[in-house]
Protein backbone atom coordinates (compact mmCIF):
# COMPACT_ATOMS: atom_id res chain seq x y z
CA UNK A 1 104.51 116.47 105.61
CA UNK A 2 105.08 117.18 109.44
CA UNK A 3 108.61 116.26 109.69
CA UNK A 4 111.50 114.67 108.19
CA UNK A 5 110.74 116.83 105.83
CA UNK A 6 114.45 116.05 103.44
CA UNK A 7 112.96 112.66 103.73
CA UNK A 8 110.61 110.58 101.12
CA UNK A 9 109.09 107.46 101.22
CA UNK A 10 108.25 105.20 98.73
CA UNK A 11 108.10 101.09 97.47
CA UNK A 12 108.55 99.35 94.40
CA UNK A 13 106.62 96.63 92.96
CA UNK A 14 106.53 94.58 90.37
CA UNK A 15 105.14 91.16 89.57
CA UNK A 16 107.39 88.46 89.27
CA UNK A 17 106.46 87.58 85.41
CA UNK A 18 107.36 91.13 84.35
CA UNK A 19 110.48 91.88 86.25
CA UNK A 20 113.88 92.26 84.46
CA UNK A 21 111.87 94.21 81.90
CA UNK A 22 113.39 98.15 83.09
CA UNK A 23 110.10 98.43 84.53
CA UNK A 24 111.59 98.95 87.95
CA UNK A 25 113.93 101.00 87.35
CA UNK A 26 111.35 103.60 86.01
CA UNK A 27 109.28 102.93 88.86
CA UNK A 28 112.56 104.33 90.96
CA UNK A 29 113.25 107.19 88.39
CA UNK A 30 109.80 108.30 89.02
CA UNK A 31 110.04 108.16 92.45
CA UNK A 32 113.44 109.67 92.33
CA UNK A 33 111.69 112.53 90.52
CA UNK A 34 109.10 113.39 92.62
CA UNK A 35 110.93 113.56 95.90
CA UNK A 36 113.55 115.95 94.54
CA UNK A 37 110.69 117.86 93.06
CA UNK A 38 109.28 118.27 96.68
CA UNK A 39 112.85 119.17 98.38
CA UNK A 40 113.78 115.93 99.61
CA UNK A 41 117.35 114.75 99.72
CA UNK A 42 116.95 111.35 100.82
CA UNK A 43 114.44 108.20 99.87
CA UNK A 44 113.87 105.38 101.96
CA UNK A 45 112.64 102.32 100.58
CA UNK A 46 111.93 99.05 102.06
CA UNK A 47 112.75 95.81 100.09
CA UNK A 48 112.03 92.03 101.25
CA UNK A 49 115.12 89.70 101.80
CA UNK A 50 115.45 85.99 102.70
CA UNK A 51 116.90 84.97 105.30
CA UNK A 52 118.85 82.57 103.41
CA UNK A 53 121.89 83.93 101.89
CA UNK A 54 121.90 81.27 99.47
CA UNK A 55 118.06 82.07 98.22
CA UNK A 56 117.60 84.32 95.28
CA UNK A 57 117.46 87.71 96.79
CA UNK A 58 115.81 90.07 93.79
CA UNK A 59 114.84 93.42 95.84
CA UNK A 60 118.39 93.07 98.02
CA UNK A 61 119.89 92.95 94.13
CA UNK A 62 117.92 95.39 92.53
CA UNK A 63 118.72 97.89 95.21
CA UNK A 64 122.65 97.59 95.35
CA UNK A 65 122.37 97.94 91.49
CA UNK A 66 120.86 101.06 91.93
CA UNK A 67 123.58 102.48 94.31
CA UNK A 68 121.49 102.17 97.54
CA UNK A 69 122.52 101.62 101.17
CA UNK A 70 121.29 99.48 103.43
CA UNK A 71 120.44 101.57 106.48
CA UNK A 72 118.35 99.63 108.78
CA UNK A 73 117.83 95.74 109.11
CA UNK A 74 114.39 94.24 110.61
CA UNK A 75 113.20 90.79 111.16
CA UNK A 76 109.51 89.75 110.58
CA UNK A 77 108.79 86.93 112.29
CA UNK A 78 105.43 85.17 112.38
CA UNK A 79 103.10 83.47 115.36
CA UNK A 80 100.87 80.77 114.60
CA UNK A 81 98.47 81.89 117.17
CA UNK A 82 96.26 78.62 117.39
CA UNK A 83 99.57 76.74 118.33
CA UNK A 84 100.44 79.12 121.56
CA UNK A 85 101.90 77.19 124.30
CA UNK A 86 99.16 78.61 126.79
CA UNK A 87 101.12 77.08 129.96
CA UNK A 88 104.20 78.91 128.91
CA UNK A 89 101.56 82.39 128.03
CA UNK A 90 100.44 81.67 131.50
CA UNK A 91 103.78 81.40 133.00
CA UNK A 92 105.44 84.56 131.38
CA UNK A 93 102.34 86.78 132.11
CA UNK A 94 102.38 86.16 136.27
CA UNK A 95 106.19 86.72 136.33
CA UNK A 96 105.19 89.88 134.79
CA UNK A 97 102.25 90.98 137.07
CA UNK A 98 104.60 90.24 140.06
CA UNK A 99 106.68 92.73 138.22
CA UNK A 100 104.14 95.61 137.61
CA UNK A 101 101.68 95.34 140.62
CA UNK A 102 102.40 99.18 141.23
CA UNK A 103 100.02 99.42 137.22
CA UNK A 104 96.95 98.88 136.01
CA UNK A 105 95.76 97.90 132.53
CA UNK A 106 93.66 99.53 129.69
CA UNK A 107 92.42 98.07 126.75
CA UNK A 108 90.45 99.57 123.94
CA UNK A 109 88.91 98.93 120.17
CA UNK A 110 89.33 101.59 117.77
CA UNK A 111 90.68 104.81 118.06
CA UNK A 112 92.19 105.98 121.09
CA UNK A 113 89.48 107.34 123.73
CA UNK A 114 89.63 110.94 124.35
CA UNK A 115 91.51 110.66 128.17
CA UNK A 116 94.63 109.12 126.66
CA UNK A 117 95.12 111.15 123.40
CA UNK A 118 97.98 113.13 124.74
CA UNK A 119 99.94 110.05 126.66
CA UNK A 120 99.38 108.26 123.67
CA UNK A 121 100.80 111.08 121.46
CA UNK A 122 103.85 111.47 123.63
CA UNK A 123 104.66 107.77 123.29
CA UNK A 124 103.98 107.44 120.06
CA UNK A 125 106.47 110.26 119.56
CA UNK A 126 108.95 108.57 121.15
CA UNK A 127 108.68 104.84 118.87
CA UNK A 128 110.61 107.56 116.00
CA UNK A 129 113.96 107.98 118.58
CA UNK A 130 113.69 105.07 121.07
CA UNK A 131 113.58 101.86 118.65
CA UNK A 132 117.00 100.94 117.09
CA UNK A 133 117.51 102.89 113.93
CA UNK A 134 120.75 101.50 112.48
CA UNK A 135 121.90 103.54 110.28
CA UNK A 136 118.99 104.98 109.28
CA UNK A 137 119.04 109.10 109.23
CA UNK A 138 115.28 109.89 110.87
CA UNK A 139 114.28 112.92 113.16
CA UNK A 140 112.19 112.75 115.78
CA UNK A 141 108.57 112.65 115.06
CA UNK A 142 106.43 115.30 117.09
CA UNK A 143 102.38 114.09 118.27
CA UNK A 144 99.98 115.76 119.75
CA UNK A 145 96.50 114.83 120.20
CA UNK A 146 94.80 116.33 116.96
CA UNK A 147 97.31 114.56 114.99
CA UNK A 148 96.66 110.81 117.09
CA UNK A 149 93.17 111.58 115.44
CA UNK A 150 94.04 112.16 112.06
CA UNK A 151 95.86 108.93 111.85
CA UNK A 152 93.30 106.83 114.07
CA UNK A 153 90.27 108.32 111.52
CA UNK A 154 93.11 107.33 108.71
CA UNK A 155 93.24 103.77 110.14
CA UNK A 156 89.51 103.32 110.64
CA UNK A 157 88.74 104.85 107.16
CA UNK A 158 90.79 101.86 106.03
CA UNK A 159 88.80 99.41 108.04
CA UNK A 160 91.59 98.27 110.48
CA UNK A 161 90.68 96.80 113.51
CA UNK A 162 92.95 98.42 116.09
CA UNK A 163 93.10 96.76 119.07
CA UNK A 164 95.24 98.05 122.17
CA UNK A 165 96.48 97.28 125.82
CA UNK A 166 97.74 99.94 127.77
CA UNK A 167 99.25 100.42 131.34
CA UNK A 168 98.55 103.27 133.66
CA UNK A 169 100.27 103.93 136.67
CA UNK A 170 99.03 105.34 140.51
CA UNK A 171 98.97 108.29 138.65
CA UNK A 172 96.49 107.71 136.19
CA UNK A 173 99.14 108.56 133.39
CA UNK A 174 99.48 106.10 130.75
CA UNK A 175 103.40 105.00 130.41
CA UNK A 176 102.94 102.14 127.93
CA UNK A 177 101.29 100.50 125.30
CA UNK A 178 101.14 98.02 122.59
CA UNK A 179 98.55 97.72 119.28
CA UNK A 180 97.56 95.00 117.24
CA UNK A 181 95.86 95.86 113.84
CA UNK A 182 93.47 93.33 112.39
CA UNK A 183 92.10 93.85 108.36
CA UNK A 184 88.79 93.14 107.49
CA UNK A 185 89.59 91.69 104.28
CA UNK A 186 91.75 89.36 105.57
CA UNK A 187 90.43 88.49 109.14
CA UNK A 188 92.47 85.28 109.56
CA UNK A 189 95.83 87.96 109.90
CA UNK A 190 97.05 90.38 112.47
CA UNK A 191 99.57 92.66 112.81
CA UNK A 192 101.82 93.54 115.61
CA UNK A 193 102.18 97.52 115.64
CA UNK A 194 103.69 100.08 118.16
CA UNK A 195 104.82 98.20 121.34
CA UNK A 196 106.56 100.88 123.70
CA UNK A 197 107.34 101.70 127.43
CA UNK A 198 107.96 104.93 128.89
CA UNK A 199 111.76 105.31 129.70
CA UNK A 200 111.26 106.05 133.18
CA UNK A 201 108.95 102.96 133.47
CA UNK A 202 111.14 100.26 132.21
CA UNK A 203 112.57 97.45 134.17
CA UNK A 204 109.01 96.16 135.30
CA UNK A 205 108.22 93.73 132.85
CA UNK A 206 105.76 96.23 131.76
CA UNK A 207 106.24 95.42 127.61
CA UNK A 208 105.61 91.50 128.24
CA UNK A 209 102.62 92.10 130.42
CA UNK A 210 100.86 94.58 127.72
CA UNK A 211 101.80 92.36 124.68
CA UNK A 212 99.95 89.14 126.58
CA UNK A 213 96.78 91.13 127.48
CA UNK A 214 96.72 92.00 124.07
CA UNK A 215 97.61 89.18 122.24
CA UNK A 216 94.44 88.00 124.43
CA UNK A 217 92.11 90.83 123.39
CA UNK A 218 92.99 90.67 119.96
CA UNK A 219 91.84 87.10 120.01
CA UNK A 220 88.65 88.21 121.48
CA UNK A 221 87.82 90.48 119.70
CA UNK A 222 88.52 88.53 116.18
CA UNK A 223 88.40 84.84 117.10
CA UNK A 224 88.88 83.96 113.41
CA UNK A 225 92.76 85.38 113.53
CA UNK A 226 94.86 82.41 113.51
CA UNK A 227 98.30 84.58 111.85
CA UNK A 228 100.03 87.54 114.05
CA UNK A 229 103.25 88.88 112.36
CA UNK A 230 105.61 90.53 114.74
CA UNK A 231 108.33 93.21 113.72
CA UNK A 232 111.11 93.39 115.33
CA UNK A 233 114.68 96.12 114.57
């Protein structure tokens, strides 16, 4: 509604025991319908692939049958978190301290605290044209501090548990950070969100040394979390 604006959204699906019924394919005309009906010229949907070439790949079918494109490729990989190596978590977070001693870190619960809105909003921005996009037509998506609220009151109003590790530098401007998003009805899983470093801040380990405070934090703050999924383009 903000921007992208020739540019839907939507997923399809359907149960296993009622597939090859037409049932997605009306699912997509519908969709198809109400995106042109709202000016948009292009519909991006996601759709779940193995790994395997060899293992049945339904979604990957269904959407070449229907004449789509495949735009952007990510991988989903999963951490046991109860089976971290915490030797090798040890070793990889002081090679990044020695790294990033110019920095300190933030960490917070919730919605983002008044003081950071607008860093946060700038960075945020930025996850839209800085991650890998493939082939995938997207604008640039354009934050500012009232609209960090709407989505963090969007977020809590869903009971997520957002949980986030930040770095600020001498300046006391915040140039990176990374969120993990717990669900309170299913408080044995995480999820790995937003991980990002300001471009004139790379090169200091800075992404590594955020992610391992927060894997930490996240731990704390919902010791019964033994799943993290990780996204990765």
């Amino acid at each position: 509604m903000l921007d992208n604006l020739n540019t839907a959204t939507g997923e399809i699906l359907v149960a296993p025991e009622h597939r090859r019924r037409g049932i997605g394919r009306a699912l997509l005309s519908q969709l198809r319908s109400e995106a042109i009906g709202r000016g948009r010229i292009r519909l991006v949907v996601p759709a779940s692939q193995p790994l395997d070439p060899a293992a049945p790949d339904p979604a990957g079918q269904f959407a070449v049958a229907r004449g789509a494109a495949q735009a952007l490729v990510e991988t989903r990989r999963r951490l046991h978190v109860d089976s971290m190596n915490q030797a090798v978590l040890a070793r990889i977070e002081a090679q990044a301290r020695a790294k990033s001693r110019d920095y300190s870190l933030v960490q917070w619960v919730g919605g983002t605290p008044q003081r950071w809105l607008d860093d946060i909003a700038y960075l945020t921005g930025r996850m839209s044209t800085d991650a890998p996009l493939d082939d995938l037509q997207w604008e640039a998506e354009l934050y500012d501090a009232q609209r960090m609220r709407s989505r963090d009151a969007s977020c809590l109003a869903r009971r997520l548990h957002m949980v986030t590790t930040a770095a600020v530098d001498n300046a006391g401007r915040l140039v990176a950070f990374t969120q993990i998003v717990g669900f309170a009805t299913s408080p044995w899983f995480a999820d790995q969100w937003d991980t990002i470093v300001a471009p004139e801040h790379r090169g200091h380990r800075l992404g590594t040394l955020i992610k391992v405070a927060n894997l930490r934090h996240a731990r704390a703050f919902a010791p019964r979390a033994t799943g993290h999924r990780h996204q990765q383009r």
